[in-house]
C-alpha atoms as a PDB file:
ATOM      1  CA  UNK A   1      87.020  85.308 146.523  1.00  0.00           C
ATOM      2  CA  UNK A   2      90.037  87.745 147.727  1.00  0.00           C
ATOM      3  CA  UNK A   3      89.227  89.996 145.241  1.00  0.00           C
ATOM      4  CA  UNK A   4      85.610  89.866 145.462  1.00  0.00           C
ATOM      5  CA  UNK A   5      85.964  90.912 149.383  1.00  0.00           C
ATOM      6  CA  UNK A   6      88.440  94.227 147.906  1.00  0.00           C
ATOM      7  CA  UNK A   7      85.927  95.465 145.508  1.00  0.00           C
ATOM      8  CA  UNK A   8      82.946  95.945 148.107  1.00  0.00           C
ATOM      9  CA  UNK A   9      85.101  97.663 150.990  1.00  0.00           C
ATOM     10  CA  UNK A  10      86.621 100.164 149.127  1.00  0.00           C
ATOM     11  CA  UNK A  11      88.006 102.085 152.116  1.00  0.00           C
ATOM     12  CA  UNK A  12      87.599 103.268 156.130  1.00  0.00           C
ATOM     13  CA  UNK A  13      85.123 105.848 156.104  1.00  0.00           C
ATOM     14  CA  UNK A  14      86.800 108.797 159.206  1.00  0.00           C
ATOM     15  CA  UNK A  15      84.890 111.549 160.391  1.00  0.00           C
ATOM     16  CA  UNK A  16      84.715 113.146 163.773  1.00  0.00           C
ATOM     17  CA  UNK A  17      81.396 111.484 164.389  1.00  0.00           C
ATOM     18  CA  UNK A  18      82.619 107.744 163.279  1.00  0.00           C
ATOM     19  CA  UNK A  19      85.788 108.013 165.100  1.00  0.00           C
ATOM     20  CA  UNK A  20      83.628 109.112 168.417  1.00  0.00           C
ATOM     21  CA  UNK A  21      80.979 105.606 167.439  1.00  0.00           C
ATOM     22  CA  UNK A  22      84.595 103.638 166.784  1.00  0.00           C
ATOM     23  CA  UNK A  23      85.334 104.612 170.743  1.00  0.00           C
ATOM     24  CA  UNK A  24      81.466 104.638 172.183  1.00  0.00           C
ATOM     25  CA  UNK A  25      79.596 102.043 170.414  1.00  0.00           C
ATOM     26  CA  UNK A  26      82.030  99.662 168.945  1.00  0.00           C
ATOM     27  CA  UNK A  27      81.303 100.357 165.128  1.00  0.00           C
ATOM     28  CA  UNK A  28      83.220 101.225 161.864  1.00  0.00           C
ATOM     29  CA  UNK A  29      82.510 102.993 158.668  1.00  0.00           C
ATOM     30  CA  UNK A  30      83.499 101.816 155.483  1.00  0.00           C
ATOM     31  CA  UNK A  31      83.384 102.838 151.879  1.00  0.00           C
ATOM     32  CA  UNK A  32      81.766 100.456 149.727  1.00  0.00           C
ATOM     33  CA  UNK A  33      79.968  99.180 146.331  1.00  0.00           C
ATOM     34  CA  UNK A  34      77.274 100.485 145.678  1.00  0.00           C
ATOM     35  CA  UNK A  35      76.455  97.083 144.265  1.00  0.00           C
ATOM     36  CA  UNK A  36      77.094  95.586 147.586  1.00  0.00           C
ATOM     37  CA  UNK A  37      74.045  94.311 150.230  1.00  0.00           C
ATOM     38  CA  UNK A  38      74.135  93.937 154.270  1.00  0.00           C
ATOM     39  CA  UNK A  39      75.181  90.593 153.352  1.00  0.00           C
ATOM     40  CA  UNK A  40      77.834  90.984 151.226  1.00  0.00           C
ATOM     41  CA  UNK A  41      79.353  93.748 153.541  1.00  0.00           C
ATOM     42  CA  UNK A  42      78.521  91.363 156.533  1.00  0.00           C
ATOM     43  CA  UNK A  43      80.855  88.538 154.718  1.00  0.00           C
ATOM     44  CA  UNK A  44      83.823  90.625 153.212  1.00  0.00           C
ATOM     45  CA  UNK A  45      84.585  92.486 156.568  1.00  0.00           C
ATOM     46  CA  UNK A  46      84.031  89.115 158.601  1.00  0.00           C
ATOM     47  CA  UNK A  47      86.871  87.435 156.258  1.00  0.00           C
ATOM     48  CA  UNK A  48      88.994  90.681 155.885  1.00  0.00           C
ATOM     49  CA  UNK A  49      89.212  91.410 159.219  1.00  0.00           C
ATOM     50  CA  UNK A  50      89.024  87.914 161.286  1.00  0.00           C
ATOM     51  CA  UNK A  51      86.177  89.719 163.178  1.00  0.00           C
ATOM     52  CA  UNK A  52      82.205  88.842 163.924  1.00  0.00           C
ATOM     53  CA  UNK A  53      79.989  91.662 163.166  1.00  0.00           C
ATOM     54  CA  UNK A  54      77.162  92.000 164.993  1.00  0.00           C
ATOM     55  CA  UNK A  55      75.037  94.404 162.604  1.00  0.00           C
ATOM     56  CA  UNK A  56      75.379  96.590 159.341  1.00  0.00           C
ATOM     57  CA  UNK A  57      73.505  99.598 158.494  1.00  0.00           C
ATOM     58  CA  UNK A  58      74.309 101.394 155.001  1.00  0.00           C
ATOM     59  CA  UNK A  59      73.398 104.886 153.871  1.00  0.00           C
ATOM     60  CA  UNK A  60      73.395 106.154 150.349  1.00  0.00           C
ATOM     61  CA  UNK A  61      75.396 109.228 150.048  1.00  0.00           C
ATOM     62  CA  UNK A  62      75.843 111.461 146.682  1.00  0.00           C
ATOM     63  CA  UNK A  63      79.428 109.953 146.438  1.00  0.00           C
ATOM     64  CA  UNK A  64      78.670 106.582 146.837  1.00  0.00           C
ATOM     65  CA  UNK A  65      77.516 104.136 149.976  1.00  0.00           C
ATOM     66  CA  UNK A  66      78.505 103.944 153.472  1.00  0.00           C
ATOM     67  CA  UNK A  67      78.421 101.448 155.470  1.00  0.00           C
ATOM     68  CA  UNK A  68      78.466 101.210 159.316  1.00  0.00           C
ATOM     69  CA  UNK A  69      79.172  97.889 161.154  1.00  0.00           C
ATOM     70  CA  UNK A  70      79.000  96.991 164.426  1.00  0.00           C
ATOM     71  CA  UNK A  71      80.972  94.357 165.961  1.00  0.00           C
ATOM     72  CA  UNK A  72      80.278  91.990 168.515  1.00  0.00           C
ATOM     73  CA  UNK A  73      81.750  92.889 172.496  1.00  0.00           C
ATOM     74  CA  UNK A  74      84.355  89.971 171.518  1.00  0.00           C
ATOM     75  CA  UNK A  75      86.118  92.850 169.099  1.00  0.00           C
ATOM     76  CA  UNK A  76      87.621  95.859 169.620  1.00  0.00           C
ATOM     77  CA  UNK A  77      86.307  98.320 166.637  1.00  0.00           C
ATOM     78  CA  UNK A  78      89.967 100.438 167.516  1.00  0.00           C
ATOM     79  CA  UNK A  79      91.761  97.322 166.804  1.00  0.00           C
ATOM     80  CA  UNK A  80      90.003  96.574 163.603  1.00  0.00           C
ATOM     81  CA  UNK A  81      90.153 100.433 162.818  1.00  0.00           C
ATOM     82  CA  UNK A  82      94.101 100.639 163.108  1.00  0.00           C
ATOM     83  CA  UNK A  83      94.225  97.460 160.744  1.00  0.00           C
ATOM     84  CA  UNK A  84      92.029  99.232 158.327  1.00  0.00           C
ATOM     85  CA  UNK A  85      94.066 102.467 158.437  1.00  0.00           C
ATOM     86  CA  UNK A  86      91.770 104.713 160.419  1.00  0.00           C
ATOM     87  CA  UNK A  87      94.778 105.383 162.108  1.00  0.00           C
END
């Protein structure tokens, strides 16, 4: 299962607008499978991160799918980010 959870976040997704949601509304962006569903996402960041996430939207890009999660008011998304290497 470790390795399932590294193949559908491929990596932190950093632009000026995520970094100003990361502060604002709590939520991260993340590179992932395209083969990957809300659920899947939902599951691997969960484990990954010791987090609960409280919603997942995903957007299909021409270089692959993003994914932005929101986590509940129990997490800090800066926390999370800096352990994902946003930072």
């Amino acid at each position: 299962m470790t390795t399932l959870r590294h193949r559908i976040i491929l990596h932190a997704y950093v632009t000026e607008k995520s970094m100003d949601e990361m502060e604002r509304q709590n939520k991260l962006e993340f590179v992932v499978d395209r083969r990957a569903n809300r659920a899947d996402i939902r599951k691997a960041v969960e484990e990954t991160y010791q987090c609960k996430v409280e919603k997942v939207t995903v957007k299909i890009v021409r270089t692959g799918k993003i994914a932005t999660v929101r986590l509940t008011k129990d997490f800090s998304a800066e926390d999370i980010g800096s352990r994902a290497g946003v930072f």
